[in-house]
N, C-alpha and C. Protein backbone atom coordinates (compact mmCIF):
# COMPACT_ATOMS: atom_id res chain seq x y z
N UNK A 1 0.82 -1.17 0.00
CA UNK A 1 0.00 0.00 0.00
C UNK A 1 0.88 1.26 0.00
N UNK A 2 2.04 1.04 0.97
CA UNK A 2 3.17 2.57 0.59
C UNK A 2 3.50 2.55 -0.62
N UNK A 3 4.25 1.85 -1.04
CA UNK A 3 4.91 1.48 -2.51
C UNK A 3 3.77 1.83 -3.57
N UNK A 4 2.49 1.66 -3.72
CA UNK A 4 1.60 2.58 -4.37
C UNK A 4 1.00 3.83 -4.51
N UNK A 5 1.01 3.70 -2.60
CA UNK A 5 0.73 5.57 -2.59
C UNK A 5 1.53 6.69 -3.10
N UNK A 6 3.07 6.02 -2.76
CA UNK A 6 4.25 6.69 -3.38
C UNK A 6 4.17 6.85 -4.55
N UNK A 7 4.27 5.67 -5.33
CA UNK A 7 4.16 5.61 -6.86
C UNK A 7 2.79 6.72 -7.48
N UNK A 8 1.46 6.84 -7.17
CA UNK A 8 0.49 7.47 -7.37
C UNK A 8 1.28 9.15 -7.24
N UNK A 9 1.53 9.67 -5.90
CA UNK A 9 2.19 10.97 -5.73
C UNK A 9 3.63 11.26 -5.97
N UNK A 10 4.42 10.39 -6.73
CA UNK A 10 5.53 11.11 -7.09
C UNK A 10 5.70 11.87 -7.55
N UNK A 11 5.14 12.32 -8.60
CA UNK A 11 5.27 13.98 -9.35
C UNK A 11 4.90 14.79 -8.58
N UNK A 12 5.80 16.02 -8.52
CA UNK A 12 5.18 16.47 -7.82
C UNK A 12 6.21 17.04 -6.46
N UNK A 13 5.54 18.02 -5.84
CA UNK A 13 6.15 18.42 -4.69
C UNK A 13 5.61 17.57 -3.66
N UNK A 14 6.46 16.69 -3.21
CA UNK A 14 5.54 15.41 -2.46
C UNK A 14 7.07 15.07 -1.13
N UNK A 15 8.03 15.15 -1.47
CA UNK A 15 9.29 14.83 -0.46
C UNK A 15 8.88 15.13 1.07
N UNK A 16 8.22 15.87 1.40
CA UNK A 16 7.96 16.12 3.02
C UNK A 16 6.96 15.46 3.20
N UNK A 17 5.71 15.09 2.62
CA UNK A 17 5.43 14.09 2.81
C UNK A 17 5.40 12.95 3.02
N UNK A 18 6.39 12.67 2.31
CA UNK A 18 7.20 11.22 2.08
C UNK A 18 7.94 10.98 3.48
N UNK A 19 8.97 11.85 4.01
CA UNK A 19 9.62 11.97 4.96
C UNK A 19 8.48 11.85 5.96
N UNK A 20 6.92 12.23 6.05
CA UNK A 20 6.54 12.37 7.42
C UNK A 20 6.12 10.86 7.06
N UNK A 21 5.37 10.25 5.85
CA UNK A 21 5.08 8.74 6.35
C UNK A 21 6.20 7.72 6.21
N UNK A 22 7.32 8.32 6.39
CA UNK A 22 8.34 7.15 6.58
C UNK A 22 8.34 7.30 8.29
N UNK A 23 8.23 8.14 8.73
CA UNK A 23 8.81 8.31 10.11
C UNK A 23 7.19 7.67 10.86
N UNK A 24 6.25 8.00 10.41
CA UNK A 24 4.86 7.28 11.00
C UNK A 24 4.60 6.24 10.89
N UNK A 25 4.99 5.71 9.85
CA UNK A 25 4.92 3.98 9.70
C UNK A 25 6.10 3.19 10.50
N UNK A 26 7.44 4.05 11.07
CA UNK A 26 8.49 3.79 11.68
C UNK A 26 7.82 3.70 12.87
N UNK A 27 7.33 4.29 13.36
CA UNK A 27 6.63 4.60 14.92
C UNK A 27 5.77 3.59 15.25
N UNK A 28 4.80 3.50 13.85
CA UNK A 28 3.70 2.30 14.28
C UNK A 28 4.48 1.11 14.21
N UNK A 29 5.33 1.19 13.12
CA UNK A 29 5.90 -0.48 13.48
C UNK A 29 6.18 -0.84 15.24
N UNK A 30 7.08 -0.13 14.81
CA UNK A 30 7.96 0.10 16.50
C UNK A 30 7.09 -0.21 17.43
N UNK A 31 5.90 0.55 17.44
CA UNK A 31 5.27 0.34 18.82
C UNK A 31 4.40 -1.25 18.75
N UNK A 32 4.07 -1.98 17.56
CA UNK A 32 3.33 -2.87 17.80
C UNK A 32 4.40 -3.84 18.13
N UNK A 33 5.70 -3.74 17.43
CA UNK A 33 6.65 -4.44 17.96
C UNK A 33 7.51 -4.40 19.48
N UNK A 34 6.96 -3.48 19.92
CA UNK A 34 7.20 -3.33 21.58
C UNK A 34 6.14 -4.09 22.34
N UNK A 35 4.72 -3.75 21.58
CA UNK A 35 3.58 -3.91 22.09
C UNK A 35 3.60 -5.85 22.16
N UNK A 36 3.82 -6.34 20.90
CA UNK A 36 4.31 -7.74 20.87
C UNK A 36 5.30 -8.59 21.85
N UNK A 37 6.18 -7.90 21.65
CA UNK A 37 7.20 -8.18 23.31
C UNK A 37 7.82 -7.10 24.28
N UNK A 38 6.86 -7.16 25.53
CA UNK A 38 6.68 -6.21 26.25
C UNK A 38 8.00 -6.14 26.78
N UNK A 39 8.94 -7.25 26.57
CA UNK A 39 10.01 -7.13 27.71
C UNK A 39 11.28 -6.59 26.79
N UNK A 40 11.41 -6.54 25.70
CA UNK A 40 12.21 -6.35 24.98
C UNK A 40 12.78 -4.99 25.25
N UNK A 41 14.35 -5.16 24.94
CA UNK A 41 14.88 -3.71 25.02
C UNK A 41 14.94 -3.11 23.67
N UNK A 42 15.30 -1.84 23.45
CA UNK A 42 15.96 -1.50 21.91
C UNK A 42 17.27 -2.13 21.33
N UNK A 43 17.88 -2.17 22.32
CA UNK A 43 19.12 -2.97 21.74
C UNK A 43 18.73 -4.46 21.18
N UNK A 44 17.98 -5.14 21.54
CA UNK A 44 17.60 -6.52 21.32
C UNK A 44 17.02 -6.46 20.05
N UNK A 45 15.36 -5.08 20.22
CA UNK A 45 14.75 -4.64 19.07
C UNK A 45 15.44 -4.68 18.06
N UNK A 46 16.33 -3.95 18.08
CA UNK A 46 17.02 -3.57 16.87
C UNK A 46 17.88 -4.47 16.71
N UNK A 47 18.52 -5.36 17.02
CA UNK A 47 18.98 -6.36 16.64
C UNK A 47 18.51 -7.42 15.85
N UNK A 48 17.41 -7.70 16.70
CA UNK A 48 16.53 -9.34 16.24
C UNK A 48 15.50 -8.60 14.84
N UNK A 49 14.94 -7.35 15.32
CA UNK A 49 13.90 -6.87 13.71
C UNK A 49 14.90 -6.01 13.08
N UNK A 50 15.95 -5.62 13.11
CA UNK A 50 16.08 -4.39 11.93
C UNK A 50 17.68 -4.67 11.79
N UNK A 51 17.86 -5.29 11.87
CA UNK A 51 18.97 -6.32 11.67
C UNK A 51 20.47 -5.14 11.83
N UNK A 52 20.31 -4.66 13.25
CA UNK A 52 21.44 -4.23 13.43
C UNK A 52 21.27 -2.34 13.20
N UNK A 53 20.47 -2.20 12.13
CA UNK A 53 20.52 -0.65 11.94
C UNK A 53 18.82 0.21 12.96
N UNK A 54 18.47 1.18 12.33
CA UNK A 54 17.13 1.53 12.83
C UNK A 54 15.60 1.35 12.15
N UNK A 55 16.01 0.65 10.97
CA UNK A 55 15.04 0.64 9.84
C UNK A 55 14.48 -0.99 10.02
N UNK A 56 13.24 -1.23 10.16
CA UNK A 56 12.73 -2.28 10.36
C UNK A 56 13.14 -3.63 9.17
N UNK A 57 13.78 -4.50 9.30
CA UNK A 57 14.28 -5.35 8.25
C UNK A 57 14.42 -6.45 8.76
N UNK A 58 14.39 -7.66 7.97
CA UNK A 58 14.76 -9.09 8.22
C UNK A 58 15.53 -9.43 7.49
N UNK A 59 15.65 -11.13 7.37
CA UNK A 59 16.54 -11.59 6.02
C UNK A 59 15.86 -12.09 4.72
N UNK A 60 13.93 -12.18 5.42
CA UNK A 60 13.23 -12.13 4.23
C UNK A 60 13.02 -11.15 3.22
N UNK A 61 12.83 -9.57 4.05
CA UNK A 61 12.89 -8.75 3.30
C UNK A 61 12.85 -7.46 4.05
N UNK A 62 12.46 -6.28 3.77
CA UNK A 62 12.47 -4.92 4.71
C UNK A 62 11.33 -3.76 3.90
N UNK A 63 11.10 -3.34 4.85
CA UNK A 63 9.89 -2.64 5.04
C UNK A 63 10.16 -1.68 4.00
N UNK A 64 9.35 -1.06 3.54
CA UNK A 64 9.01 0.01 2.28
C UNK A 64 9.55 1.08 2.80
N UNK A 65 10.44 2.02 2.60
CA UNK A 65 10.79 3.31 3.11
C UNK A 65 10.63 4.27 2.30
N UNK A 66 9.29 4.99 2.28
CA UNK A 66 8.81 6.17 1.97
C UNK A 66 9.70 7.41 1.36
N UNK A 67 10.73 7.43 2.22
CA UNK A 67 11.80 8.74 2.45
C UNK A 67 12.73 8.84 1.11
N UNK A 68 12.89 7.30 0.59
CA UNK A 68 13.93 6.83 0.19
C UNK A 68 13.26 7.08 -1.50
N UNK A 69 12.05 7.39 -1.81
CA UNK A 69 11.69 7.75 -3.08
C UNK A 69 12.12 9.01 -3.33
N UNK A 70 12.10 8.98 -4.85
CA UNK A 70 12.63 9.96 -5.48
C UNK A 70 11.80 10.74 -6.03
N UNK A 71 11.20 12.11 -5.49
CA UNK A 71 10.31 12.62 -6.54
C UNK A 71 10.66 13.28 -8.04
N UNK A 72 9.47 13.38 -9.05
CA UNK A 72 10.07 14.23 -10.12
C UNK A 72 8.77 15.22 -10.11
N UNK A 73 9.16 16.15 -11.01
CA UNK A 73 8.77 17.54 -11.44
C UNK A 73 8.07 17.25 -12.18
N UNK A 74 7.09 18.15 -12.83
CA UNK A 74 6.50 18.09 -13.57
C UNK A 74 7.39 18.37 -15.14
N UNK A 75 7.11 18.04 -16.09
CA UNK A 75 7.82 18.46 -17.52
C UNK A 75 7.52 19.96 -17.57
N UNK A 76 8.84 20.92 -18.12
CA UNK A 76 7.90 22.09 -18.47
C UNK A 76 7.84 21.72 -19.69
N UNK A 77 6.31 22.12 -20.44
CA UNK A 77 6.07 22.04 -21.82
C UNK A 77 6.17 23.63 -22.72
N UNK A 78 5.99 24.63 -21.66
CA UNK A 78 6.28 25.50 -22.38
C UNK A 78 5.42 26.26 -23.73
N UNK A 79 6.12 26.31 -24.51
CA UNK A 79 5.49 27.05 -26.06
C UNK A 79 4.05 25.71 -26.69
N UNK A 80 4.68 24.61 -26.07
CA UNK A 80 4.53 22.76 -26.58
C UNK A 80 2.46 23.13 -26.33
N UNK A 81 2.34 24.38 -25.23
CA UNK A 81 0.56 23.91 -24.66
C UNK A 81 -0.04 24.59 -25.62
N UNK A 82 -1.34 23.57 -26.75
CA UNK A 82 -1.86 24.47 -27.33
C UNK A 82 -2.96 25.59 -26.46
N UNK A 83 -2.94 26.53 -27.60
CA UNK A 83 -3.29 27.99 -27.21
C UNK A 83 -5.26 27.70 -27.48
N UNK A 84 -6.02 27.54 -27.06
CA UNK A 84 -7.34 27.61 -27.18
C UNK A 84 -8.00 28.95 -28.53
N UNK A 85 -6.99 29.99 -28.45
CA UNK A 85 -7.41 31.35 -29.05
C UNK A 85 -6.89 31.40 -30.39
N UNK A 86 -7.49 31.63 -31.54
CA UNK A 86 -6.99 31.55 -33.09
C UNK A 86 -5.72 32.57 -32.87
N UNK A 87 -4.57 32.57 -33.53
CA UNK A 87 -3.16 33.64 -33.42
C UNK A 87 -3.60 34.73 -34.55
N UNK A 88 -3.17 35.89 -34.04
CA UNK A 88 -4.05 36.36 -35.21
C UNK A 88 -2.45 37.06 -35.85
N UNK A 89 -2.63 37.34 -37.05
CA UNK A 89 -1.29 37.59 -38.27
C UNK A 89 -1.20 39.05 -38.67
């Protein structure tokens, strides 16, 4: 579902966005994964799910990171948009 929403809003001035649902989906992970093992420390956390760094990961695979897309611009088209109005000579 990230990996599409992203893809849908890439054009576009979209990067701070991106940055806030990387960091919200970071949080919710986090907390259901605290919430899952209550006794766990961060050091363990981050060991056993995110394999050493802060980004949620395994050896099956790792979580979608929002942040990490690249947005683009729109094309300028320029002279390229037709004109609706006859040019007059």
């Amino acid at each position: 579902m990230l990996r599409g929403w992203c893809a849908y809003f890439r054009p576009g001035v979209s990067n701070v966005a991106f940055c806030y649902l990387a960091h919200y989906t970071w949080m919710r992970v986090v907390r259901w994964i605290r919430r899952k093992h209550p006794g766990i420390t961060w050091k363990q956390l981050r060991r056993r799910f995110c394999d050493g760094g802060w980004w949620p990961a395994t050896e099956e695979g790792e979580l979608f990171n929002p942040a990490k897309v690249s947005t683009t611009r729109y094309r300028y088209r320029g002279t390229i948009i037709p004109s609706p109005w006859p040019t007059v000579a």
